[in-house]
PDB file of N, CA and C in Angstrom:
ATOM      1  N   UNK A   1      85.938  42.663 -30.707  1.00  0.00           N
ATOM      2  CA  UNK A   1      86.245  43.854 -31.466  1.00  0.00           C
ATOM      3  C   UNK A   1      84.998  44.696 -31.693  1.00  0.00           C
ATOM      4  N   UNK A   2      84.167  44.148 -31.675  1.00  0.00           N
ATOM      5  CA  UNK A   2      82.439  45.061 -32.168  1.00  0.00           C
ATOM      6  C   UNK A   2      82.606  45.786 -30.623  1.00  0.00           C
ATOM      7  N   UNK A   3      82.535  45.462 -29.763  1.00  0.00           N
ATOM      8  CA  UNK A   3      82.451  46.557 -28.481  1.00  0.00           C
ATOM      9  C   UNK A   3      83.599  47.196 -28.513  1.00  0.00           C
ATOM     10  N   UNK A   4      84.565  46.805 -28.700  1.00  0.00           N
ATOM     11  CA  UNK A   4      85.571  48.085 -28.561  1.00  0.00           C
ATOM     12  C   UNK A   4      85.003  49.138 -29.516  1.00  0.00           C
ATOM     13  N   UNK A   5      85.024  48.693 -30.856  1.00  0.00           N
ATOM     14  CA  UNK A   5      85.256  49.337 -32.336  1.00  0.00           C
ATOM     15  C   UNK A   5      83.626  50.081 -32.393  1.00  0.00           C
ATOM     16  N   UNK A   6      82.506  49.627 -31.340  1.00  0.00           N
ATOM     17  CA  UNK A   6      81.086  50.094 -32.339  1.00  0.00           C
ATOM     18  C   UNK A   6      80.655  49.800 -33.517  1.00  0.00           C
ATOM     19  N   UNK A   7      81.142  48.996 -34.158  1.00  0.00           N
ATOM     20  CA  UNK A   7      80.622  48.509 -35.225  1.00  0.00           C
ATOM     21  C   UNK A   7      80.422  47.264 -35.491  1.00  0.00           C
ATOM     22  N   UNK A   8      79.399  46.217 -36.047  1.00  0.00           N
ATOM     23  CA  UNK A   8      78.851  45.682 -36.211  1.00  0.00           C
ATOM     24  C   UNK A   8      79.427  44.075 -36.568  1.00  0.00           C
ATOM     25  N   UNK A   9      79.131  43.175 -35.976  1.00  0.00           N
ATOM     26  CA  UNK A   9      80.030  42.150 -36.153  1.00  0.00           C
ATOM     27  C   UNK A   9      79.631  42.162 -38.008  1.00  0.00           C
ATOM     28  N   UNK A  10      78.653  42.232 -38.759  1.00  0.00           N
ATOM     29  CA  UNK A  10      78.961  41.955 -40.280  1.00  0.00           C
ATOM     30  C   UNK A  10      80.059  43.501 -40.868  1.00  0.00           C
ATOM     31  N   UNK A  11      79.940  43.936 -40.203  1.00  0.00           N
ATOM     32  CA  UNK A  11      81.313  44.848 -41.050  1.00  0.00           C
ATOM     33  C   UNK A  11      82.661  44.817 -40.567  1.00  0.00           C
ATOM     34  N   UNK A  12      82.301  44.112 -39.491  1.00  0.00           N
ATOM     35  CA  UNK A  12      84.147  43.479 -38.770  1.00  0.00           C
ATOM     36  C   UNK A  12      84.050  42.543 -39.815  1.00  0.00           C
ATOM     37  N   UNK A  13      83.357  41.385 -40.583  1.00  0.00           N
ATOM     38  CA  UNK A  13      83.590  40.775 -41.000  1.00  0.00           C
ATOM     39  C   UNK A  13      84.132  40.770 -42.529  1.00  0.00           C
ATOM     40  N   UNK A  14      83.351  42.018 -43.038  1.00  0.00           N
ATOM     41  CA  UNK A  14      83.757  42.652 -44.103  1.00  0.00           C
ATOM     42  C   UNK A  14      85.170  43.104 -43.885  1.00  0.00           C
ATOM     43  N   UNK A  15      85.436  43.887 -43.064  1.00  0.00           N
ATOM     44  CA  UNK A  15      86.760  44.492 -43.276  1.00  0.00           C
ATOM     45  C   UNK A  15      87.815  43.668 -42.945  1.00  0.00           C
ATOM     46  N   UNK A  16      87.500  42.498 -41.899  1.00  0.00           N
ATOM     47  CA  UNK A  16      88.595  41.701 -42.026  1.00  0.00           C
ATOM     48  C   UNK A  16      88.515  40.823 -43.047  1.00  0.00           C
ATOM     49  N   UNK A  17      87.791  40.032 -43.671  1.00  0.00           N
ATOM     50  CA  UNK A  17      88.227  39.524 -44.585  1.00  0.00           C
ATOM     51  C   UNK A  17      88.049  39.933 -46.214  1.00  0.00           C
ATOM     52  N   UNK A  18      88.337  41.516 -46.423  1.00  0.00           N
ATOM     53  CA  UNK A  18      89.216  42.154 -47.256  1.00  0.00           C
ATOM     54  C   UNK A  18      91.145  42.260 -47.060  1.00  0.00           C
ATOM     55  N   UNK A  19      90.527  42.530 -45.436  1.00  0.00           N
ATOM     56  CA  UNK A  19      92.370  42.598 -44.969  1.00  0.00           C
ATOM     57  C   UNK A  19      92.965  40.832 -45.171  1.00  0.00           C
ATOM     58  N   UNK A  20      92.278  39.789 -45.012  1.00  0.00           N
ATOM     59  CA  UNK A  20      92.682  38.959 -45.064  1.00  0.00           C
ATOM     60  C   UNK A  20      92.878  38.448 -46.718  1.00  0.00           C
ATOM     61  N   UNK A  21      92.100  38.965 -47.789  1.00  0.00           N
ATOM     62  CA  UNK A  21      92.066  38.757 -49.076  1.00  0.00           C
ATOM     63  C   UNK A  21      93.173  39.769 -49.666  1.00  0.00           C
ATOM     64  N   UNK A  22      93.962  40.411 -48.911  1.00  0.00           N
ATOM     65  CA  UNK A  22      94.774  41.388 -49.799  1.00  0.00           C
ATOM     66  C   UNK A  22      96.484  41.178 -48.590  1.00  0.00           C
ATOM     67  N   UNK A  23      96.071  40.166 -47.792  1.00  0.00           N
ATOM     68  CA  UNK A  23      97.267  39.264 -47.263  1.00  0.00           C
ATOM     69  C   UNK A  23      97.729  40.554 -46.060  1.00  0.00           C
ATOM     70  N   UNK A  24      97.142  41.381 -45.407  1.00  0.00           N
ATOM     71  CA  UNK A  24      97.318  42.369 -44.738  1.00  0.00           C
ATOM     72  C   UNK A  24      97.894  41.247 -43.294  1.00  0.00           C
ATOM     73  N   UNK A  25      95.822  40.536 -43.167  1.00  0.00           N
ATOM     74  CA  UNK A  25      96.588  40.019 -42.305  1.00  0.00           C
ATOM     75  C   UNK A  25      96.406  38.924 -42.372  1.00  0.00           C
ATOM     76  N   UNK A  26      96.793  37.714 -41.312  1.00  0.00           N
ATOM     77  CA  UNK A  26      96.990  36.402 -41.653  1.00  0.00           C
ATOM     78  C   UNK A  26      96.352  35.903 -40.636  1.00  0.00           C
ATOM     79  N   UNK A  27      95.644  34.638 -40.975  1.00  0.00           N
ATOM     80  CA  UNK A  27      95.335  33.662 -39.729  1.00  0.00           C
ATOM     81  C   UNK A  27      95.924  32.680 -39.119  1.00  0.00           C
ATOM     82  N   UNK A  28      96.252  32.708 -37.871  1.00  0.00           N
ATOM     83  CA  UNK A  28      96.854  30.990 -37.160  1.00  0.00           C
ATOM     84  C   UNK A  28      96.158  30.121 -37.415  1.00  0.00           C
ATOM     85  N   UNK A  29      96.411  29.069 -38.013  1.00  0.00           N
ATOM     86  CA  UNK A  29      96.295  28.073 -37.507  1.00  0.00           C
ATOM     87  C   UNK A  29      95.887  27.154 -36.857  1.00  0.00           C
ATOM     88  N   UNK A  30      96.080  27.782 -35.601  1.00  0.00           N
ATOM     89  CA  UNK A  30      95.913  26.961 -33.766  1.00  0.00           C
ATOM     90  C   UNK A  30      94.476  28.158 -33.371  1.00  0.00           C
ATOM     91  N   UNK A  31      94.045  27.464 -32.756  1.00  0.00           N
ATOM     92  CA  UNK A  31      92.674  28.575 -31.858  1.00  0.00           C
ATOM     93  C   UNK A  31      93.350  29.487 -31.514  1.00  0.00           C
ATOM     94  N   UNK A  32      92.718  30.751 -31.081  1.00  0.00           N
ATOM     95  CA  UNK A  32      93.721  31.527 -30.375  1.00  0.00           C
ATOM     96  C   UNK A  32      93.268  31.092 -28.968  1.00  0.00           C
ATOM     97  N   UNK A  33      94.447  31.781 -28.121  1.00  0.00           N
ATOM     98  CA  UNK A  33      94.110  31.095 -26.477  1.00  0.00           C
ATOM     99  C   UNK A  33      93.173  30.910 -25.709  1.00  0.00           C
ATOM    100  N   UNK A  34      92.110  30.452 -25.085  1.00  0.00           N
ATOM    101  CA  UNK A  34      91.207  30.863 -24.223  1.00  0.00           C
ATOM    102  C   UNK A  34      90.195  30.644 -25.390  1.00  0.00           C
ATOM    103  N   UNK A  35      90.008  30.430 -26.390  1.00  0.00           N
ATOM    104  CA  UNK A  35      88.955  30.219 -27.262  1.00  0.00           C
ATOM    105  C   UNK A  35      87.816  28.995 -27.068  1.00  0.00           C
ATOM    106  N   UNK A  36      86.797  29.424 -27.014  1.00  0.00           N
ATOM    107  CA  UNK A  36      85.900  28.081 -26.480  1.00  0.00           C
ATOM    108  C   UNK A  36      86.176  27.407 -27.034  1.00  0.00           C
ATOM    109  N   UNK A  37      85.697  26.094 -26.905  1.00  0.00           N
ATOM    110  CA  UNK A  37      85.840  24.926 -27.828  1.00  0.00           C
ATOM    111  C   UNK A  37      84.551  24.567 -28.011  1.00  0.00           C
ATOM    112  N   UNK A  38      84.002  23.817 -29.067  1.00  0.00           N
ATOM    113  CA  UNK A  38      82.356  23.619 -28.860  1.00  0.00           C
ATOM    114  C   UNK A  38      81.898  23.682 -29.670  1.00  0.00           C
ATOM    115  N   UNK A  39      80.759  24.163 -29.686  1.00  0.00           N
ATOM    116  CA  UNK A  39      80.403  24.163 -31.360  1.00  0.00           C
ATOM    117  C   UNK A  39      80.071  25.444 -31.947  1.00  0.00           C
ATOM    118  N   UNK A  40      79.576  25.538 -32.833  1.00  0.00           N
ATOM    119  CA  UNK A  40      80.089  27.200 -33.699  1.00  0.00           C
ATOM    120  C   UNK A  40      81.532  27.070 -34.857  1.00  0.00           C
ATOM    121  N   UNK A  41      81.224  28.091 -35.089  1.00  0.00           N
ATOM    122  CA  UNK A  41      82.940  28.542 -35.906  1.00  0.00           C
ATOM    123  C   UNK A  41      84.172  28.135 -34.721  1.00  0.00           C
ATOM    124  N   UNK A  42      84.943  27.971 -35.216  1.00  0.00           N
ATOM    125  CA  UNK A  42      86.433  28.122 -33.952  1.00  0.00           C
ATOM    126  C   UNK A  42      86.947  29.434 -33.923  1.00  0.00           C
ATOM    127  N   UNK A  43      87.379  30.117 -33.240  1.00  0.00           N
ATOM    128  CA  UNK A  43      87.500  31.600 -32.878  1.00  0.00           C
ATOM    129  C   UNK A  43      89.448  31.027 -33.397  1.00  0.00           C
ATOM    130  N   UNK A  44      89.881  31.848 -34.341  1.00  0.00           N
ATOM    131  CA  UNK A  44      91.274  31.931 -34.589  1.00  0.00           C
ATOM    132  C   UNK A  44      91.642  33.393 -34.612  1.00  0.00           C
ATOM    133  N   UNK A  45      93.076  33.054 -34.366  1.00  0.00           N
ATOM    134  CA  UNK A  45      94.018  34.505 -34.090  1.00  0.00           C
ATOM    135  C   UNK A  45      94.586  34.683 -35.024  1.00  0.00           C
ATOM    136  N   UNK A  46      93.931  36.467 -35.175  1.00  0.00           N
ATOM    137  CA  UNK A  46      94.424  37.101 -36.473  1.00  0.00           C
ATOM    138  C   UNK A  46      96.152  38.025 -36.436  1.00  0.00           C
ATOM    139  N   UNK A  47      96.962  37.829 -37.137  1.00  0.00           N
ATOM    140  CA  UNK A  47      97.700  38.488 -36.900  1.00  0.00           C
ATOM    141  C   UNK A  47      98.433  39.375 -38.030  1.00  0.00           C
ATOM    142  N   UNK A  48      99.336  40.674 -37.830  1.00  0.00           N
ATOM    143  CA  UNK A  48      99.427  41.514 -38.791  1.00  0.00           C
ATOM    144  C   UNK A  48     100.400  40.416 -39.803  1.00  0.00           C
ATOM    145  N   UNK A  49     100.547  40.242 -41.292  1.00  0.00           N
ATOM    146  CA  UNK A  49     101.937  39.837 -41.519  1.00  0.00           C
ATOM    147  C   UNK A  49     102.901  40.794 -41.966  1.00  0.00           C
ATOM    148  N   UNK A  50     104.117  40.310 -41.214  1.00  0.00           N
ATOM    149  CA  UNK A  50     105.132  41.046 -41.163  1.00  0.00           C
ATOM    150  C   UNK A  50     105.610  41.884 -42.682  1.00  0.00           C
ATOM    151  N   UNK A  51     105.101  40.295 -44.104  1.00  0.00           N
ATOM    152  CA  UNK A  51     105.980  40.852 -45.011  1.00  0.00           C
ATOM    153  C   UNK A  51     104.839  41.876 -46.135  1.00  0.00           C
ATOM    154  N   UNK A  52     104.001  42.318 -45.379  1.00  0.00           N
ATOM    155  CA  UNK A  52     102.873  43.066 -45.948  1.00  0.00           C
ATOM    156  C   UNK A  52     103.287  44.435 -46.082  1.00  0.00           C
ATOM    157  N   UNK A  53     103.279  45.402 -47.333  1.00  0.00           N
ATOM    158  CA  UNK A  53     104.127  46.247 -47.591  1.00  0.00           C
ATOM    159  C   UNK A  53     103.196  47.786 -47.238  1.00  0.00           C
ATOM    160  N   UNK A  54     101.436  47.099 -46.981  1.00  0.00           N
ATOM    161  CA  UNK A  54     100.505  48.193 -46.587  1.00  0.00           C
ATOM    162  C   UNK A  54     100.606  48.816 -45.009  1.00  0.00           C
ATOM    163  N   UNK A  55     100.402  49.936 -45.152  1.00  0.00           N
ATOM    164  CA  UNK A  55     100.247  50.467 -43.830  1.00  0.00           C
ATOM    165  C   UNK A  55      98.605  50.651 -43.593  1.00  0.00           C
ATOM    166  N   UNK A  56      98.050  50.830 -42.551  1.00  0.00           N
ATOM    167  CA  UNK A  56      96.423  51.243 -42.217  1.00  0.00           C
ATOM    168  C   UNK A  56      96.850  51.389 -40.992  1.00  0.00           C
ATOM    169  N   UNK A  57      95.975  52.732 -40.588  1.00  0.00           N
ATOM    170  CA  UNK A  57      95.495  53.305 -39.235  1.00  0.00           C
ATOM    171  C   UNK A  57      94.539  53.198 -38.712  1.00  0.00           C
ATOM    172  N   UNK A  58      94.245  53.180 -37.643  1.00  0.00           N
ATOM    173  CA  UNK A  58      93.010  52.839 -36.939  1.00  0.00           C
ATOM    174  C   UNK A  58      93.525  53.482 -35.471  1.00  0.00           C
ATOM    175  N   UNK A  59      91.940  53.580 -35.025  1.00  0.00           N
ATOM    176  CA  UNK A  59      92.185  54.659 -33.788  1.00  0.00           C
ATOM    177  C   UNK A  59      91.258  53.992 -32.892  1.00  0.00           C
ATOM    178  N   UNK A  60      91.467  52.771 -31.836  1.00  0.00           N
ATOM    179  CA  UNK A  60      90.899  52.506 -30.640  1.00  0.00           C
ATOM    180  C   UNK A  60      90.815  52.462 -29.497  1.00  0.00           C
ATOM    181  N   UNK A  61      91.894  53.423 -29.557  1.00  0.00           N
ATOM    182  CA  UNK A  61      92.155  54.182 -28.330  1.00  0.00           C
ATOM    183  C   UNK A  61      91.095  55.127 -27.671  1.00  0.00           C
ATOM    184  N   UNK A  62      90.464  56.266 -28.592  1.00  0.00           N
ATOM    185  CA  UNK A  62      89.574  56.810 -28.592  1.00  0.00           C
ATOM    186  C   UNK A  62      88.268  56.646 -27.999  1.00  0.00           C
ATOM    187  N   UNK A  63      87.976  54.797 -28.692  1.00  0.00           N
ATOM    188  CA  UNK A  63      86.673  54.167 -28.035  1.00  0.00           C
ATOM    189  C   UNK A  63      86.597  53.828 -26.871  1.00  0.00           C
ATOM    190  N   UNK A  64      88.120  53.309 -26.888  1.00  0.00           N
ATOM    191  CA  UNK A  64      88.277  52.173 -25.868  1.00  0.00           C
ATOM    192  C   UNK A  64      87.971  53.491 -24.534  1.00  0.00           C
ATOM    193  N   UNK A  65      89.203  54.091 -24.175  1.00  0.00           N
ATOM    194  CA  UNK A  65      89.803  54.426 -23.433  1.00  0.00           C
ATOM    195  C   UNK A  65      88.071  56.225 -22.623  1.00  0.00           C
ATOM    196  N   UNK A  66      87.678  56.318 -23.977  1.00  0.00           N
ATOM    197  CA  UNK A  66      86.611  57.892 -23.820  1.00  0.00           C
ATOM    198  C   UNK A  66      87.704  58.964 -23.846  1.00  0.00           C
ATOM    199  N   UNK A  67      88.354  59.319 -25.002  1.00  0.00           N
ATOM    200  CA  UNK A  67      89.357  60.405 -24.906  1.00  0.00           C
ATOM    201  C   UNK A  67      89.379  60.631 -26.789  1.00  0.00           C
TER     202      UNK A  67
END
């Protein structure tokens, strides 16, 4: 997400785990797929939850794509 987004893995970290402290979004569980195994943190998959009543926009299309 820092190369798509340009911003900094400590403020990905900030903003996701605000989104994760206000239940936006949720973590699996299970690694997500393809996730190394090894040593470090374990890389898990974040996902929106469904029964979360907030909306947020975000635009990475823009970065991603140069448009």
């Amino acid at each position: 997400m820092a190369e798509v987004t340009g911003l900094s893995r400590t403020t990905l970290s900030g903003i996701i785990g605000q989104l994760l402290s206000d239940a936006v979004l949720l973590e699996e569980a299970a690694p997500a797929p393809g996730a190394p195994a090894g040593r470090g943190r374990p890389v898990h998959r974040l996902v929106l939850n469904p029964n979360s009543a907030q909306a947020y926009e975000g635009d990475l299309y823009a970065k991603t794509y140069g448009k």
